[in-house]
N, C-alpha and C. Protein backbone atom coordinates (compact mmCIF):
# COMPACT_ATOMS: atom_id res chain seq x y z
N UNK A 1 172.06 118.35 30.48
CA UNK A 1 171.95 118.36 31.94
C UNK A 1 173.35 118.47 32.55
N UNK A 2 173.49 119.56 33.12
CA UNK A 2 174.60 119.46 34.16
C UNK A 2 175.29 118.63 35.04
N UNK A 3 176.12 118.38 34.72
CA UNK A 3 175.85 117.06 36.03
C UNK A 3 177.83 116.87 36.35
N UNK A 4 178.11 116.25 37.64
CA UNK A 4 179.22 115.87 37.88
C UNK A 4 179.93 114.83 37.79
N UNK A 5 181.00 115.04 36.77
CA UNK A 5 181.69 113.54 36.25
C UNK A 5 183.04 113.41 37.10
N UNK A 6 182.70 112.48 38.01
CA UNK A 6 184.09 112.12 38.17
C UNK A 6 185.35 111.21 37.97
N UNK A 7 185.15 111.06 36.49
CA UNK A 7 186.10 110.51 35.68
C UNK A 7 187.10 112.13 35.41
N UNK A 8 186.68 112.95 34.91
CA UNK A 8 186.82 114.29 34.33
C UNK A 8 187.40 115.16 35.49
N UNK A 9 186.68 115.21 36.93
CA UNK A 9 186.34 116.36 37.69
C UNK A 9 186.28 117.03 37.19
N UNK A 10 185.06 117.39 37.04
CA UNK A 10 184.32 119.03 36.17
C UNK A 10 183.03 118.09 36.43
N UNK A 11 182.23 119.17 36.18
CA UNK A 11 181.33 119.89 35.76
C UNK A 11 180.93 119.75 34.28
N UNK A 12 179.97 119.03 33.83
CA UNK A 12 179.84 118.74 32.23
C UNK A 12 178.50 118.58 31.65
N UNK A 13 178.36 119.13 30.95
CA UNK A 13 176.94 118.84 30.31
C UNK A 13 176.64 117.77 29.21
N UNK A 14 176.11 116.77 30.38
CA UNK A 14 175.64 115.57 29.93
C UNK A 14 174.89 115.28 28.94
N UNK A 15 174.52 114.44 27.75
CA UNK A 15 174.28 114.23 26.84
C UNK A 15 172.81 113.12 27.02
N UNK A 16 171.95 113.25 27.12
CA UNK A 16 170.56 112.19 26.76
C UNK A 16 170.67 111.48 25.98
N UNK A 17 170.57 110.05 26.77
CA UNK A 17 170.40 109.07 25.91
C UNK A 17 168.90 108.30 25.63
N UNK A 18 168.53 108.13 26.72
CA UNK A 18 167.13 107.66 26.86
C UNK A 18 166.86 108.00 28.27
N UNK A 19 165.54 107.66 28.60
CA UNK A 19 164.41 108.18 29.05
C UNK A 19 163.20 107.61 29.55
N UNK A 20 162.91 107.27 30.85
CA UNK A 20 162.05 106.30 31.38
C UNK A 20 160.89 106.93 32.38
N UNK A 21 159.80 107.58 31.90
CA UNK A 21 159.03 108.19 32.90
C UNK A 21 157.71 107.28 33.52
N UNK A 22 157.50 106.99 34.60
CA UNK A 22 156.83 106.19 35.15
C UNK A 22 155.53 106.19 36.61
N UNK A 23 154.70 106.48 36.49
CA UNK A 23 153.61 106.88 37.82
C UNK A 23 154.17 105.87 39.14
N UNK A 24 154.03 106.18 40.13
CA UNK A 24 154.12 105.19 41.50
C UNK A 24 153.17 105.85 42.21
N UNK A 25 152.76 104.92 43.68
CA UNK A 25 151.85 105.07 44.47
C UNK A 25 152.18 104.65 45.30
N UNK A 26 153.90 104.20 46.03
CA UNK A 26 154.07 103.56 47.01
C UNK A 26 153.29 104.47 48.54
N UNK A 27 153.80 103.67 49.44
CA UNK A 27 153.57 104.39 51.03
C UNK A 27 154.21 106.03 51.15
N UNK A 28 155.26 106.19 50.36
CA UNK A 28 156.14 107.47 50.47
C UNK A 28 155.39 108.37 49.58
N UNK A 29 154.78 108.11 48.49
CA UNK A 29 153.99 108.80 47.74
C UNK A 29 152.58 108.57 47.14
N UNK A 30 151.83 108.73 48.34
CA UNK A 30 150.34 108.01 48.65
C UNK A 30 149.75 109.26 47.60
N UNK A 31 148.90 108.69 46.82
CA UNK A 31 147.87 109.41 45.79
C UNK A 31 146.89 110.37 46.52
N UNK A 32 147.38 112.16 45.99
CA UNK A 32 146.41 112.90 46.17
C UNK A 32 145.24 113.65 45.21
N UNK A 33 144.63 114.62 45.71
CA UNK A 33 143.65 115.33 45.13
C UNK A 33 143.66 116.73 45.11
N UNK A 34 142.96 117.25 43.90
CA UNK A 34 142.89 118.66 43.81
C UNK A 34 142.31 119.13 43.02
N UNK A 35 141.29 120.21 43.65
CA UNK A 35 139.68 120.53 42.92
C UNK A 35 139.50 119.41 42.43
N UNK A 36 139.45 117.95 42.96
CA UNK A 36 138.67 116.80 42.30
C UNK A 36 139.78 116.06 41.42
N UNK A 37 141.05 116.79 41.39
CA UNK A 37 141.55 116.24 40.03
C UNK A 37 142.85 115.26 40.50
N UNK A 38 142.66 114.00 40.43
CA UNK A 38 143.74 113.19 41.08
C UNK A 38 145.48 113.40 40.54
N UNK A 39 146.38 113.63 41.58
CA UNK A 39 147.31 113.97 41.48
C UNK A 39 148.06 112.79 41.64
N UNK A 40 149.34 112.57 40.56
CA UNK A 40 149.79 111.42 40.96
C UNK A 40 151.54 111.71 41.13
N UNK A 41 152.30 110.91 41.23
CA UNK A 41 153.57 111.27 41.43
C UNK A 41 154.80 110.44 40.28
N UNK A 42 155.34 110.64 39.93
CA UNK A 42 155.97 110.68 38.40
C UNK A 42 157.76 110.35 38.74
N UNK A 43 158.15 108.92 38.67
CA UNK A 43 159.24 108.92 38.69
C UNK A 43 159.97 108.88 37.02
N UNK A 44 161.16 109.40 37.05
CA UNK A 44 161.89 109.96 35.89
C UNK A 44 163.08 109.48 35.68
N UNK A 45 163.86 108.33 35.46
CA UNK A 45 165.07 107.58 34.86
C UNK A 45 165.38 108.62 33.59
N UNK A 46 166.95 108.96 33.31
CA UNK A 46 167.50 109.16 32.68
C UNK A 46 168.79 108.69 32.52
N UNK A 47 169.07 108.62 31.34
CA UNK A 47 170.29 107.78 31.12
C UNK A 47 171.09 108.75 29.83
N UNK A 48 172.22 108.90 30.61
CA UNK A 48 173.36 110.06 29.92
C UNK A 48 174.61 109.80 29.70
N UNK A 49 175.40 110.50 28.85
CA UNK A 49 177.32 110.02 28.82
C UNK A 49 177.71 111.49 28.73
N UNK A 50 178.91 111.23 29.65
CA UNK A 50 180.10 112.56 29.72
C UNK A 50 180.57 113.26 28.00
N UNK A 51 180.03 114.27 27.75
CA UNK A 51 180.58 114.48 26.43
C UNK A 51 182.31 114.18 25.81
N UNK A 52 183.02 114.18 27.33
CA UNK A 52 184.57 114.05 27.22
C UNK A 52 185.04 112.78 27.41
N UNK A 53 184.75 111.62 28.53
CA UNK A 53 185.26 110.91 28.33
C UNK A 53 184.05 109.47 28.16
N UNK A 54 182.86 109.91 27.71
CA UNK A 54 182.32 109.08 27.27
C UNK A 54 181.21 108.24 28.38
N UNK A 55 181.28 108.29 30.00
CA UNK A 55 181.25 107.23 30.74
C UNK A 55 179.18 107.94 30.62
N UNK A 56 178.94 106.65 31.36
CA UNK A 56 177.73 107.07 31.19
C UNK A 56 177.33 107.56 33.26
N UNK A 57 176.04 107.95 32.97
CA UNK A 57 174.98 108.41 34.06
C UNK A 57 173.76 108.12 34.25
N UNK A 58 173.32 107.48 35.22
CA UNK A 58 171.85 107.16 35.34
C UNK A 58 171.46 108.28 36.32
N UNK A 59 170.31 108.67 36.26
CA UNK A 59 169.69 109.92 37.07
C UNK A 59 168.18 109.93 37.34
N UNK A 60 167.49 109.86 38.57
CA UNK A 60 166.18 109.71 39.10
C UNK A 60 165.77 111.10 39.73
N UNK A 61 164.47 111.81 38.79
CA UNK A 61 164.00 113.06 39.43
C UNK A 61 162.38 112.30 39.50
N UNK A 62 161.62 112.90 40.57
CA UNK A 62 160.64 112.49 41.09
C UNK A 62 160.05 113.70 41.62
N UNK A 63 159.08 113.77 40.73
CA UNK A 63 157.74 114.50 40.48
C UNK A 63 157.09 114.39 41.48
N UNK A 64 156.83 115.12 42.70
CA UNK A 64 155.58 114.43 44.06
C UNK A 64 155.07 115.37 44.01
N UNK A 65 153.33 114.53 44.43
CA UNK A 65 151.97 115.31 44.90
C UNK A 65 151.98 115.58 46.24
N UNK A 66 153.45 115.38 46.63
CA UNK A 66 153.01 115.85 48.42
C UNK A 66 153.11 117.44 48.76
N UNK A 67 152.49 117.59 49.13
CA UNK A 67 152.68 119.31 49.39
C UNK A 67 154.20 119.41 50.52
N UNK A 68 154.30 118.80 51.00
CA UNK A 68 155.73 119.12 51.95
C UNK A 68 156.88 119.32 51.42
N UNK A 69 156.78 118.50 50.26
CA UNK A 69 158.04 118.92 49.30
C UNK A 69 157.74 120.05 48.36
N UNK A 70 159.09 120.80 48.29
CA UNK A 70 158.66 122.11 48.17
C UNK A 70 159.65 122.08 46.64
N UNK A 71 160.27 121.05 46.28
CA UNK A 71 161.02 120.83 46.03
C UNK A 71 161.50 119.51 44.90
N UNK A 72 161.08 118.98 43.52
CA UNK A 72 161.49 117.70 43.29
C UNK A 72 162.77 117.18 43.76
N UNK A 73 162.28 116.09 43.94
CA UNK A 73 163.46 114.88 44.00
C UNK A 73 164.37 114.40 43.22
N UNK A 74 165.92 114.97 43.16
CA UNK A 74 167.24 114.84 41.84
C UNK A 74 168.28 113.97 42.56
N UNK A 75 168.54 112.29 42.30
CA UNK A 75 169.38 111.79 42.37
C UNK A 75 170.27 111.55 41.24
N UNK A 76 171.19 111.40 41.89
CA UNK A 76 172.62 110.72 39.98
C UNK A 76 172.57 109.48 40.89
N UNK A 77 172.04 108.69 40.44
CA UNK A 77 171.89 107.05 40.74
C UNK A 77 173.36 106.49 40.14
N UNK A 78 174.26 106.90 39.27
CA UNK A 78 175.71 106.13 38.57
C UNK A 78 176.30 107.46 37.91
N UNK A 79 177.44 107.71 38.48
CA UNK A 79 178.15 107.13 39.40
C UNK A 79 178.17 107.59 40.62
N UNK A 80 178.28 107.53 42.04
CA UNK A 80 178.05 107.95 43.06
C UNK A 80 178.74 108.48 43.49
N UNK A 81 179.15 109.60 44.10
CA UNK A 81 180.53 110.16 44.75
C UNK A 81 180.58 110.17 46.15
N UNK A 82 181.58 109.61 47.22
CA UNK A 82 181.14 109.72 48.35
C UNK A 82 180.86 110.63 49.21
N UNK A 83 180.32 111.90 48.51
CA UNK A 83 179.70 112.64 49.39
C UNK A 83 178.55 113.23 48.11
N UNK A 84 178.32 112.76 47.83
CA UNK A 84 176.66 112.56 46.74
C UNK A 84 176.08 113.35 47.41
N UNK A 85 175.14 113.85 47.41
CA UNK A 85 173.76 114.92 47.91
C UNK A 85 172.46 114.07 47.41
N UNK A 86 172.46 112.88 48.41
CA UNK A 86 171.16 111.90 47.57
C UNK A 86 170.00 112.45 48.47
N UNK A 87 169.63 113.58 48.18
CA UNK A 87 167.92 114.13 49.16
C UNK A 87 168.01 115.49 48.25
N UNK A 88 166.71 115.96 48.31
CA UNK A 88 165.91 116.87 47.89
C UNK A 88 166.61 118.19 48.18
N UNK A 89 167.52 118.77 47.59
CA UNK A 89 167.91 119.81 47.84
C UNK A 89 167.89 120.97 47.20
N UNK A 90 167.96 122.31 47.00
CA UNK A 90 167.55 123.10 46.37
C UNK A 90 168.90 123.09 45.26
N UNK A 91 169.01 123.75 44.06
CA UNK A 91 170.11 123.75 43.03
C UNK A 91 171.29 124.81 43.47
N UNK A 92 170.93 125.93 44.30
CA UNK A 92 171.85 126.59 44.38
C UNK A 92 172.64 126.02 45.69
N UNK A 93 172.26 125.24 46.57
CA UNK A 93 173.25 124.58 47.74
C UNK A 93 173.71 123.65 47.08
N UNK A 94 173.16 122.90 46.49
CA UNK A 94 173.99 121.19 45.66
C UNK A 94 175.16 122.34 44.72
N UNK A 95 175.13 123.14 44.07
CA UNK A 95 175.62 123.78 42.83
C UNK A 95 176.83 123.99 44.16
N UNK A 96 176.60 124.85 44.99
CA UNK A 96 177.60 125.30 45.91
C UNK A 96 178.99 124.06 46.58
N UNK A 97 178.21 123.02 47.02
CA UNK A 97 178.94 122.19 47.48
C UNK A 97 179.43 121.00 46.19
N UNK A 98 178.75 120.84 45.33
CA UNK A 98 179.29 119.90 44.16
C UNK A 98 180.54 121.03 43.40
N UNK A 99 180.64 122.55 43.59
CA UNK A 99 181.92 123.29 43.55
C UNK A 99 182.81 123.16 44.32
N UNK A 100 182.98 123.00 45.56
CA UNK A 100 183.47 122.82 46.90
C UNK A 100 184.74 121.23 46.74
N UNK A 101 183.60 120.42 45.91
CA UNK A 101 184.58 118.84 45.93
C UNK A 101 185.28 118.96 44.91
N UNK A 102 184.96 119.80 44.06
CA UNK A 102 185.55 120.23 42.77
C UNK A 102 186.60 120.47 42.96
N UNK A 103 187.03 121.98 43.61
CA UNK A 103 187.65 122.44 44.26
C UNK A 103 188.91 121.87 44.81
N UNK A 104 188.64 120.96 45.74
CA UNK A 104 189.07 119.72 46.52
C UNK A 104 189.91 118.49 45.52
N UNK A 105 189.16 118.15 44.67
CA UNK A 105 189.74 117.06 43.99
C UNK A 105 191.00 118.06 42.77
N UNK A 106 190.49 118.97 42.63
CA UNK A 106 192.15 119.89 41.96
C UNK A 106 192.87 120.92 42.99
N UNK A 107 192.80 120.15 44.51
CA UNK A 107 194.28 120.96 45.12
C UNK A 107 193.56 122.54 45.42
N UNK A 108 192.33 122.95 45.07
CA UNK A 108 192.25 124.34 44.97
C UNK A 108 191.87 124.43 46.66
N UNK A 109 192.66 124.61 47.78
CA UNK A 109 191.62 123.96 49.19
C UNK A 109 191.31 125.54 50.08
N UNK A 110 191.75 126.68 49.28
CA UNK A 110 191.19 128.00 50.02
C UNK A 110 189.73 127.83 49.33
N UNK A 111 189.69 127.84 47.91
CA UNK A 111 188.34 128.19 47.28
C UNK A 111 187.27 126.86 47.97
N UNK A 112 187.35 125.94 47.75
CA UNK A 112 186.94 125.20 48.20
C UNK A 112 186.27 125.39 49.79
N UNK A 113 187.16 125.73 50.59
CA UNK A 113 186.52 126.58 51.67
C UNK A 113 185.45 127.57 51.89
N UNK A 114 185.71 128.50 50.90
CA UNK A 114 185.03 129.38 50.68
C UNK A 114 183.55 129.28 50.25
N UNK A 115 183.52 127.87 48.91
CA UNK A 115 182.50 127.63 48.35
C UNK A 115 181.79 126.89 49.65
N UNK A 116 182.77 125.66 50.94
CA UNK A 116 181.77 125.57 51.39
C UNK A 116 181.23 126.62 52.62
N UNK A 117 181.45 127.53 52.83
CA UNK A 117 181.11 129.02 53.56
C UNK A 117 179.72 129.20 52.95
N UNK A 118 179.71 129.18 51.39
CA UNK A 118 178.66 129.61 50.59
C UNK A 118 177.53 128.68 50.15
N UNK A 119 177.90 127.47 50.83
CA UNK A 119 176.69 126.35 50.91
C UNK A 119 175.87 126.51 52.32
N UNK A 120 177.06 126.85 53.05
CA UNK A 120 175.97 127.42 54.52
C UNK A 120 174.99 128.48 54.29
N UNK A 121 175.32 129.47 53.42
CA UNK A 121 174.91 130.52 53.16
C UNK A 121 173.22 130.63 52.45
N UNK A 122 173.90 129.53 51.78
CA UNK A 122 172.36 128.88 50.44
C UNK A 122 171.71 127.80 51.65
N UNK A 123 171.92 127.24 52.68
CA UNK A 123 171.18 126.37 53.57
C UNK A 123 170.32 127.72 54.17
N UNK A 124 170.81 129.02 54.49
CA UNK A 124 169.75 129.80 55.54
C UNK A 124 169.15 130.37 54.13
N UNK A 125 169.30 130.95 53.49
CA UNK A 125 168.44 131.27 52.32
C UNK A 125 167.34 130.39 51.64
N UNK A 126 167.44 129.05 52.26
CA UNK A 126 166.41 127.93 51.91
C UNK A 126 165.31 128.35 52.81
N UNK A 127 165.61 128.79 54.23
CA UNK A 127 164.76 128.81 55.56
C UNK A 127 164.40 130.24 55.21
N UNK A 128 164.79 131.12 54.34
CA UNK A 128 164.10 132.65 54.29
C UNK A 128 165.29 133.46 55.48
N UNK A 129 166.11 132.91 55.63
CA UNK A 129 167.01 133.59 56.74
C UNK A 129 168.05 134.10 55.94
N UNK A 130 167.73 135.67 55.36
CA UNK A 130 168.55 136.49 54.61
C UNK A 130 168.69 137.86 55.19
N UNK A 131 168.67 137.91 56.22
CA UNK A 131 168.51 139.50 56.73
C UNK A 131 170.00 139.34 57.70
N UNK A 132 170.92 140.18 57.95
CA UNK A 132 172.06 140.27 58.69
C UNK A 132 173.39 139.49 57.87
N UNK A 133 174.57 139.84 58.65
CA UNK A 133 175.35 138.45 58.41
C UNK A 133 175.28 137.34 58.96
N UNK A 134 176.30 136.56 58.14
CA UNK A 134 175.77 135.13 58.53
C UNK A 134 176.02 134.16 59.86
N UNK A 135 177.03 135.05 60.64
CA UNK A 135 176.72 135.25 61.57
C UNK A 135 175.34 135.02 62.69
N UNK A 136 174.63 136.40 62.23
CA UNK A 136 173.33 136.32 62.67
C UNK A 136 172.27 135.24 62.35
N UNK A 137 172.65 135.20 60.93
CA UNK A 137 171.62 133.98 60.14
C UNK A 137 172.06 132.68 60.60
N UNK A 138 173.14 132.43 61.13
CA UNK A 138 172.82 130.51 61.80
C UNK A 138 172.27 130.61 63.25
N UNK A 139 172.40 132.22 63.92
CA UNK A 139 171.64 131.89 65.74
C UNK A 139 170.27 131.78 64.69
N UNK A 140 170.00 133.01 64.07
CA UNK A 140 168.26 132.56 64.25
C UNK A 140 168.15 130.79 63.30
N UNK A 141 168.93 130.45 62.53
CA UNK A 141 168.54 128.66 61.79
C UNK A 141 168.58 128.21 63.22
N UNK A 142 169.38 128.50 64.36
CA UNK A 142 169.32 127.22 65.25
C UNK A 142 168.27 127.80 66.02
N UNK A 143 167.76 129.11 66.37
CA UNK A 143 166.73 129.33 67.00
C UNK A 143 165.33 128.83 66.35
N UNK A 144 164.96 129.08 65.24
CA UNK A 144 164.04 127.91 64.44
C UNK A 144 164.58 126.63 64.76
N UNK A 145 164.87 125.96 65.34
CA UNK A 145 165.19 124.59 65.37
C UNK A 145 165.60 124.32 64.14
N UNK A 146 166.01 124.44 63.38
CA UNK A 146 166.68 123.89 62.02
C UNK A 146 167.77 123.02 62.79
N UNK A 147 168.95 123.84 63.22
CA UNK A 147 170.12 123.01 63.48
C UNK A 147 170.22 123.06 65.15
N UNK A 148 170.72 122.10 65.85
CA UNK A 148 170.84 121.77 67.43
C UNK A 148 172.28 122.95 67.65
N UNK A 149 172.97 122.79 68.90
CA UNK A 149 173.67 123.67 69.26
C UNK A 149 175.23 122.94 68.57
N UNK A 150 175.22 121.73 68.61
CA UNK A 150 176.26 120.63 67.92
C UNK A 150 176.69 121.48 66.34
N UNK A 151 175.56 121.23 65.67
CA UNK A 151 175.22 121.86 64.14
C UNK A 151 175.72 123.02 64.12
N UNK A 152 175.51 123.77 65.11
CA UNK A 152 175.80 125.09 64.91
C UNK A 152 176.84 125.89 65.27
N UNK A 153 177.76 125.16 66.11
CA UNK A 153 179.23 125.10 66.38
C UNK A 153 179.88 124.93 64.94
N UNK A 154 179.36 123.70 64.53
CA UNK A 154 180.20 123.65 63.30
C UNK A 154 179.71 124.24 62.13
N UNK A 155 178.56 124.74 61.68
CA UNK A 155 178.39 126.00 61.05
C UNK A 155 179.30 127.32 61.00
N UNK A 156 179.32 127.79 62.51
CA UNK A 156 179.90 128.49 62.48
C UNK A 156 181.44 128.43 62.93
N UNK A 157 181.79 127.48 62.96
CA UNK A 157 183.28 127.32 62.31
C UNK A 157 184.01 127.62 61.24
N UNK A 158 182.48 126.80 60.34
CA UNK A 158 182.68 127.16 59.10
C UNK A 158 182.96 128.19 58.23
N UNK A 159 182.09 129.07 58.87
CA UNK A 159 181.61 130.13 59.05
C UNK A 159 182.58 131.27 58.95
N UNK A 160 183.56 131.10 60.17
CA UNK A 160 184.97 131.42 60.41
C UNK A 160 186.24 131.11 59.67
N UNK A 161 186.26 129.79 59.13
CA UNK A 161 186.99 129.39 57.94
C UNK A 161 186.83 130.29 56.77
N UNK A 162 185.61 130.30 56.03
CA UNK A 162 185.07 130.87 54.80
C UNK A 162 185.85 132.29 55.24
N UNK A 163 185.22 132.86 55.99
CA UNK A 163 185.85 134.25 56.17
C UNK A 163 187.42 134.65 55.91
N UNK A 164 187.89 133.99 56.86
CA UNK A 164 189.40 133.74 56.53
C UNK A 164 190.13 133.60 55.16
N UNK A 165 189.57 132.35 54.83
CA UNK A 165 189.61 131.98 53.11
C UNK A 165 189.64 133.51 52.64
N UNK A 166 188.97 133.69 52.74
CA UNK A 166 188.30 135.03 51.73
C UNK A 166 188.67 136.51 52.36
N UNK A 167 189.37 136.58 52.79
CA UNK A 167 189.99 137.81 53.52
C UNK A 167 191.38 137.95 54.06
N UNK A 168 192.14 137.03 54.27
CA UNK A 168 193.37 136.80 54.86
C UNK A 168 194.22 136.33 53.77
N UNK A 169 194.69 137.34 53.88
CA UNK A 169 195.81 136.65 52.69
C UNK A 169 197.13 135.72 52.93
N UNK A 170 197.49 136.08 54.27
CA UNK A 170 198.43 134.74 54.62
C UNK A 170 198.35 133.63 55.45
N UNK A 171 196.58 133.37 55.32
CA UNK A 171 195.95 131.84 55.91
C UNK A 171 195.87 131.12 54.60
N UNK A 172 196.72 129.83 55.01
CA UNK A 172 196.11 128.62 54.14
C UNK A 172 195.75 127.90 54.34
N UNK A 173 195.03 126.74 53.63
CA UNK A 173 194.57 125.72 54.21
C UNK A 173 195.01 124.55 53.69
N UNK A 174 195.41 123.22 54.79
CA UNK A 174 195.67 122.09 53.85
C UNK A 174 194.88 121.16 53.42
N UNK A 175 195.49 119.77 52.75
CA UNK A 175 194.46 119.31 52.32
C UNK A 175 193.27 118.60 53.38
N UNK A 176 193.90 118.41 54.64
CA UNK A 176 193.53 118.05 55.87
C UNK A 176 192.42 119.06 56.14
N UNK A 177 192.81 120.30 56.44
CA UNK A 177 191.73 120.78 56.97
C UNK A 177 190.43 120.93 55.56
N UNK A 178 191.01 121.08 53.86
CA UNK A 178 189.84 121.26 53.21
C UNK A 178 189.21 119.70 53.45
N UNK A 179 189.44 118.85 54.09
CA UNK A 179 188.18 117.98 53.80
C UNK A 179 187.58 117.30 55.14
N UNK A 180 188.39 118.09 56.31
CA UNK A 180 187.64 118.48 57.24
C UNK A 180 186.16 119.28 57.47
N UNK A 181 186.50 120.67 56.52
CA UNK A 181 185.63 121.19 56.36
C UNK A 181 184.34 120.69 55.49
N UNK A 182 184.80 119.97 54.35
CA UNK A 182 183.83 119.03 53.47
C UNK A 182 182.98 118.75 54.57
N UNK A 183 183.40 117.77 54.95
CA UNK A 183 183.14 116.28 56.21
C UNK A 183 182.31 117.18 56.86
N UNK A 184 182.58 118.45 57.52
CA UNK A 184 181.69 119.45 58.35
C UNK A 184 180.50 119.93 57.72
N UNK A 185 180.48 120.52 56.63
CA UNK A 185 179.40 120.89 55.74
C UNK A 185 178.57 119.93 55.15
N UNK A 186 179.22 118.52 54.96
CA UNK A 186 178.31 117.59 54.46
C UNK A 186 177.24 116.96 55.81
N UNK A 187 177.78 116.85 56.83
CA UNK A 187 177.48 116.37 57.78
C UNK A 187 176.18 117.28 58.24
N UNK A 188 175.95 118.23 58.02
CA UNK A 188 175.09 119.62 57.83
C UNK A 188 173.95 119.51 56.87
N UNK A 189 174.48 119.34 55.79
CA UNK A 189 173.32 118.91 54.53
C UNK A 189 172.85 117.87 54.82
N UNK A 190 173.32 116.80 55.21
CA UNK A 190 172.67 115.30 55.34
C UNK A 190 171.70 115.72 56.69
N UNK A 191 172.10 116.10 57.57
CA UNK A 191 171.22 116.25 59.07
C UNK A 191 169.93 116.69 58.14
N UNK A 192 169.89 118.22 57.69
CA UNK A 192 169.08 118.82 57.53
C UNK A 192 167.87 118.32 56.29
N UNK A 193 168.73 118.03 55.24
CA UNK A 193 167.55 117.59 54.19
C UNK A 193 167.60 116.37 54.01
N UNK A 194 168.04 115.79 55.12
CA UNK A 194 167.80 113.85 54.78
C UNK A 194 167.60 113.80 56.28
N UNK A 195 168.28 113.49 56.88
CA UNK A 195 167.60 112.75 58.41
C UNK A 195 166.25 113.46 59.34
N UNK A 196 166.36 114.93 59.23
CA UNK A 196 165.41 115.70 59.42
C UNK A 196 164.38 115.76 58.65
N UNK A 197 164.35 115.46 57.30
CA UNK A 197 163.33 115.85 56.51
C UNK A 197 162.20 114.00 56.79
N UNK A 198 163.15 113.09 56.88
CA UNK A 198 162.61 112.38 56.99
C UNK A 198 162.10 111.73 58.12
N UNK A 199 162.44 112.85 59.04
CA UNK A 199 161.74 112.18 60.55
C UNK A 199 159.97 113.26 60.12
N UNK A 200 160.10 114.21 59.74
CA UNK A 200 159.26 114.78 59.26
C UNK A 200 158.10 114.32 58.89
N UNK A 201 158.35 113.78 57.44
CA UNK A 201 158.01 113.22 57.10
C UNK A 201 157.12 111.62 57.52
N UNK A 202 157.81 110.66 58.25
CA UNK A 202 157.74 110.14 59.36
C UNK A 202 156.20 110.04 60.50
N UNK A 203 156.68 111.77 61.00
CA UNK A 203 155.99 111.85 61.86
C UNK A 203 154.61 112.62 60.99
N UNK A 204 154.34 112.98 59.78
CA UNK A 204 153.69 113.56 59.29
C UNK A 204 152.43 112.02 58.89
N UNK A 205 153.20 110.42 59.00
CA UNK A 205 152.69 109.43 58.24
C UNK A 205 151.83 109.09 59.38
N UNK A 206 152.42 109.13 60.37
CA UNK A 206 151.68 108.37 61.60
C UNK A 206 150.67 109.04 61.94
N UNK A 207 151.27 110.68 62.46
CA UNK A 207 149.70 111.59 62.32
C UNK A 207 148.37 110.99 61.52
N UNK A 208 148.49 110.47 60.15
CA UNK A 208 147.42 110.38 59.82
C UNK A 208 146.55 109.66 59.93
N UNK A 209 146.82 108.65 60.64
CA UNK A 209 147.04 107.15 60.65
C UNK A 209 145.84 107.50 61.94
């Protein structure tokens, strides 16, 4: 399993140690049905060590019968990084921005930019918003209501950064502004697949009620 060590910074493929798979039925994952056949929801403990420097990893994926999630549930429960991606996110935006801190923690702060340009990129490609540049693709995310007009200022800041990064050869960036930009892009992922998903969600509980 892939996963991010930050003892190492890298990127490392984690080693299985053991293995804890387990049914739940709390309020968040109420027991469904289909053609008759009861569906249940499946939490998943794993426990791993860095092939290089040994440290270990605990990791929670969660199997749900809810149809809203489109998506299982992948936390690294140990060790935590402070800008973790603890919500349901697709692999190619986490892949994008867990490059980005990478990036960041070895001094690299154009690429790093760039990669996070390319996490915005993988956020409208989640929504099916692949037609134009990207540019075009954050008016229509904020015209879907995905992101408010706030969100989308700093999208497309971002937006403007990445470009730069990646085209200008005598813009740099320091370490100030690469974790400005972090701070901007994370602030983006958390709105969207954690505070949003869970008002959603939320309002999806009471409906039924």
């Amino acid at each position: 399993m892939i996963l991010h060590c930050l003892t190492c910074k890298a990127l490392v493929d984690a080693k299985q140690i053991a293995e804890d798979t387990r049914e739940t039925t709390d309020m968040d994952f109420p027991e469904a049905t289909y053609d008759g056949t009861l569906l249940r929801t499946y939490i998943q403990y794993t426990f791993l060590k860095c092939p290089k420097c040994f440290n270990p990893f605990l990791t929670k994926r969660v199997y749900s019968n809810d149809d809203s999630c489109l998506y299982d549930i992948f936390l690294t429960l140990y060790p935590i990084s402070p800008k973790a991606i603890n919500s349901e996110i697709n692999i190619y935006i986490k892949k994008s921005f867990e490059e980005a801190l990478l990036c960041f923690d070895t001094s690299a702060y154009t690429a790093c930019v760039i990669l996070c340009r390319k996490t915005i990129e993988g956020i409208c490609k989640e929504y099916n918003i692949e037609k134009g540049n990207l540019s075009k693709k954050l008016i229509e995310l904020k015209n879907q209501g995905v992101i408010d007009d706030n969100l989308y200022d700093w999208a497309d800041a971002l937006r403007i950064a990445g470009n730069d990064a990646a085209h200008d050869l005598d813009v740099t960036f320091s370490r100030k502004d690469a974790q400005d930009i972090i701070d901007f892009t994370y602030a983006i992922i958390d709105y969207i697949f954690t505070y949003r998903k869970k008002f959603q969600l939320f309002k999806k509980r009471k409906d039924k009620k």
